[in-house]
C-alpha atoms as a PDB file:
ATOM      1  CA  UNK A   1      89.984  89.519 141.225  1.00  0.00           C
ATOM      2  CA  UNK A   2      88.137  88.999 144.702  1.00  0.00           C
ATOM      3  CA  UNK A   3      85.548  87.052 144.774  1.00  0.00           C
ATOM      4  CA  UNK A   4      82.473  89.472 145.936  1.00  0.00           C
ATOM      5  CA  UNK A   5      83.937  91.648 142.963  1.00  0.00           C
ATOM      6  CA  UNK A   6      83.009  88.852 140.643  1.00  0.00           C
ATOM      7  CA  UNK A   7      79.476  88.292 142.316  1.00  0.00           C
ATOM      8  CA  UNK A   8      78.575  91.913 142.067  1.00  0.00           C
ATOM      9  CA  UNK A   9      79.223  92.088 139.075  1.00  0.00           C
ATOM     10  CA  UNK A  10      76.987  88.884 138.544  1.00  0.00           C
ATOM     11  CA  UNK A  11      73.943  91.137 139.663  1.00  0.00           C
ATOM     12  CA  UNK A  12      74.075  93.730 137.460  1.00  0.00           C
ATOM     13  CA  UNK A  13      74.395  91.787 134.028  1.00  0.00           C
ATOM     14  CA  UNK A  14      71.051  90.903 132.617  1.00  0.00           C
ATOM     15  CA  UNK A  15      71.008  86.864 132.773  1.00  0.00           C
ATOM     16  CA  UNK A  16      67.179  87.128 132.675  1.00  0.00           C
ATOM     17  CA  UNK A  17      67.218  88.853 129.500  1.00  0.00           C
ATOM     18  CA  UNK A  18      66.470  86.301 126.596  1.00  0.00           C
ATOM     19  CA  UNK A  19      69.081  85.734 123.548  1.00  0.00           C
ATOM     20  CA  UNK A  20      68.339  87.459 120.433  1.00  0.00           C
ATOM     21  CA  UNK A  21      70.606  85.198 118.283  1.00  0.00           C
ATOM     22  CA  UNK A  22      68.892  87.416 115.248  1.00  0.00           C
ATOM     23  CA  UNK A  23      71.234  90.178 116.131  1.00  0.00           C
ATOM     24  CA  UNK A  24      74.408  90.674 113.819  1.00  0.00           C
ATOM     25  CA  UNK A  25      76.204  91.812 116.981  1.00  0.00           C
ATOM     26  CA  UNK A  26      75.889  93.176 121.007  1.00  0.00           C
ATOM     27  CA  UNK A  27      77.263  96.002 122.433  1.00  0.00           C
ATOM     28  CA  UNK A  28      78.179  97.731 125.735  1.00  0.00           C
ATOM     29  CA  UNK A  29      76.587 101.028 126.289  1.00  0.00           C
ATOM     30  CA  UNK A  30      79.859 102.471 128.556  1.00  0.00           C
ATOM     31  CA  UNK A  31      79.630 106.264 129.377  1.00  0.00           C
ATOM     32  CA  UNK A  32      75.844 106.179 128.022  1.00  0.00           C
ATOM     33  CA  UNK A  33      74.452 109.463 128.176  1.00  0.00           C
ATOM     34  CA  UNK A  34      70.749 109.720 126.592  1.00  0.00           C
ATOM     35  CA  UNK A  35      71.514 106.490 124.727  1.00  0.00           C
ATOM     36  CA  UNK A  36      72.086 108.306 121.418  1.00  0.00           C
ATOM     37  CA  UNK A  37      75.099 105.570 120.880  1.00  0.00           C
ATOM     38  CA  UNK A  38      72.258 103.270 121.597  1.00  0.00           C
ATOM     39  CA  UNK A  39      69.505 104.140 119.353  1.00  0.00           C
ATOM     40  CA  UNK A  40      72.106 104.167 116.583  1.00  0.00           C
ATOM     41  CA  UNK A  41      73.147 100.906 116.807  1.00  0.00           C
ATOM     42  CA  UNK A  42      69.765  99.077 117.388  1.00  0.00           C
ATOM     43  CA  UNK A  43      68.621 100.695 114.199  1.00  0.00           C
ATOM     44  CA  UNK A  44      71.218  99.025 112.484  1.00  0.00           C
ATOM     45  CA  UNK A  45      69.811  95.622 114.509  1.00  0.00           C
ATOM     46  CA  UNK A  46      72.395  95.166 117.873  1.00  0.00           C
ATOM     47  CA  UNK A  47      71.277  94.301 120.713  1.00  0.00           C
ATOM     48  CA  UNK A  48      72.815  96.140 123.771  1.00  0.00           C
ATOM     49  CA  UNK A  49      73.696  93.616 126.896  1.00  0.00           C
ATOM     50  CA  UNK A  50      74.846  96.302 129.066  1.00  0.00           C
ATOM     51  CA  UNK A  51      74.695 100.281 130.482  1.00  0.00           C
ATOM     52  CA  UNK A  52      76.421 102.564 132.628  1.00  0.00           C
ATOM     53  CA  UNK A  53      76.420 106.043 133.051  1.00  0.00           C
ATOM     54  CA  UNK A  54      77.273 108.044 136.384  1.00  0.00           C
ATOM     55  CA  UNK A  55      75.015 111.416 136.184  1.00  0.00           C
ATOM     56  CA  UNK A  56      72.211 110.893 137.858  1.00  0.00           C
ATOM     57  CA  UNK A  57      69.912 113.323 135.503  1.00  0.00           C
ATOM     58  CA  UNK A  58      71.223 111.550 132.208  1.00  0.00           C
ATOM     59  CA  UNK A  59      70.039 108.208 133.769  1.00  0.00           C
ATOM     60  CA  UNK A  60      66.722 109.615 134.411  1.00  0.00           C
ATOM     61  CA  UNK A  61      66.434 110.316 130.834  1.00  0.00           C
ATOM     62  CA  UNK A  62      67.847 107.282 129.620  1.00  0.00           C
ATOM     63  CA  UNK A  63      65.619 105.570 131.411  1.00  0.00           C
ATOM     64  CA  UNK A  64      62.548 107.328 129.714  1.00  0.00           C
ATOM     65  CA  UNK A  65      64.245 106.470 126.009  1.00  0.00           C
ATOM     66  CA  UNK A  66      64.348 103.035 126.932  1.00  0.00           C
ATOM     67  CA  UNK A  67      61.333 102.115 129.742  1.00  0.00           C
ATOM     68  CA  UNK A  68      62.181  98.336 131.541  1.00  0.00           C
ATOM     69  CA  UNK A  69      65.284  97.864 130.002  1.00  0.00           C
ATOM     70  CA  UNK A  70      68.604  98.611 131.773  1.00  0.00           C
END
């Protein structure tokens, strides 16, 4: 893998983001939607370290279901 693939990558991970050691286990959001996946597994106590989704008006509202966090 190229370098500058690596360091992009870098950027878009949440290092800033403190530990919740409390959590039974993380997840990946891939292919997010809303965050439906999302609000599932937090109830059950996960802690999600990262999110992607491509259409631009399902971002939007994911964004709104889950203000300041990626």
């Amino acid at each position: 893998m190229h370098a500058h693939y690596v360091f992009g990558l870098q950027r878009l991970l949440p290092f800033d983001e403190p530990a919740n050691n409390n959590a039974p286990f993380t997840f990946v959001d891939l292919f997010a939607g809303i965050g439906g996946i999302r609000m599932a597994f937090e109830n059950l106590g996960g802690r999600c370290v990262f999110t992607s989704e491509w259409d631009s008006y399902a971002q939007n509202t994911y964004a709104d279901n889950f203000p300041g966090r990626h």
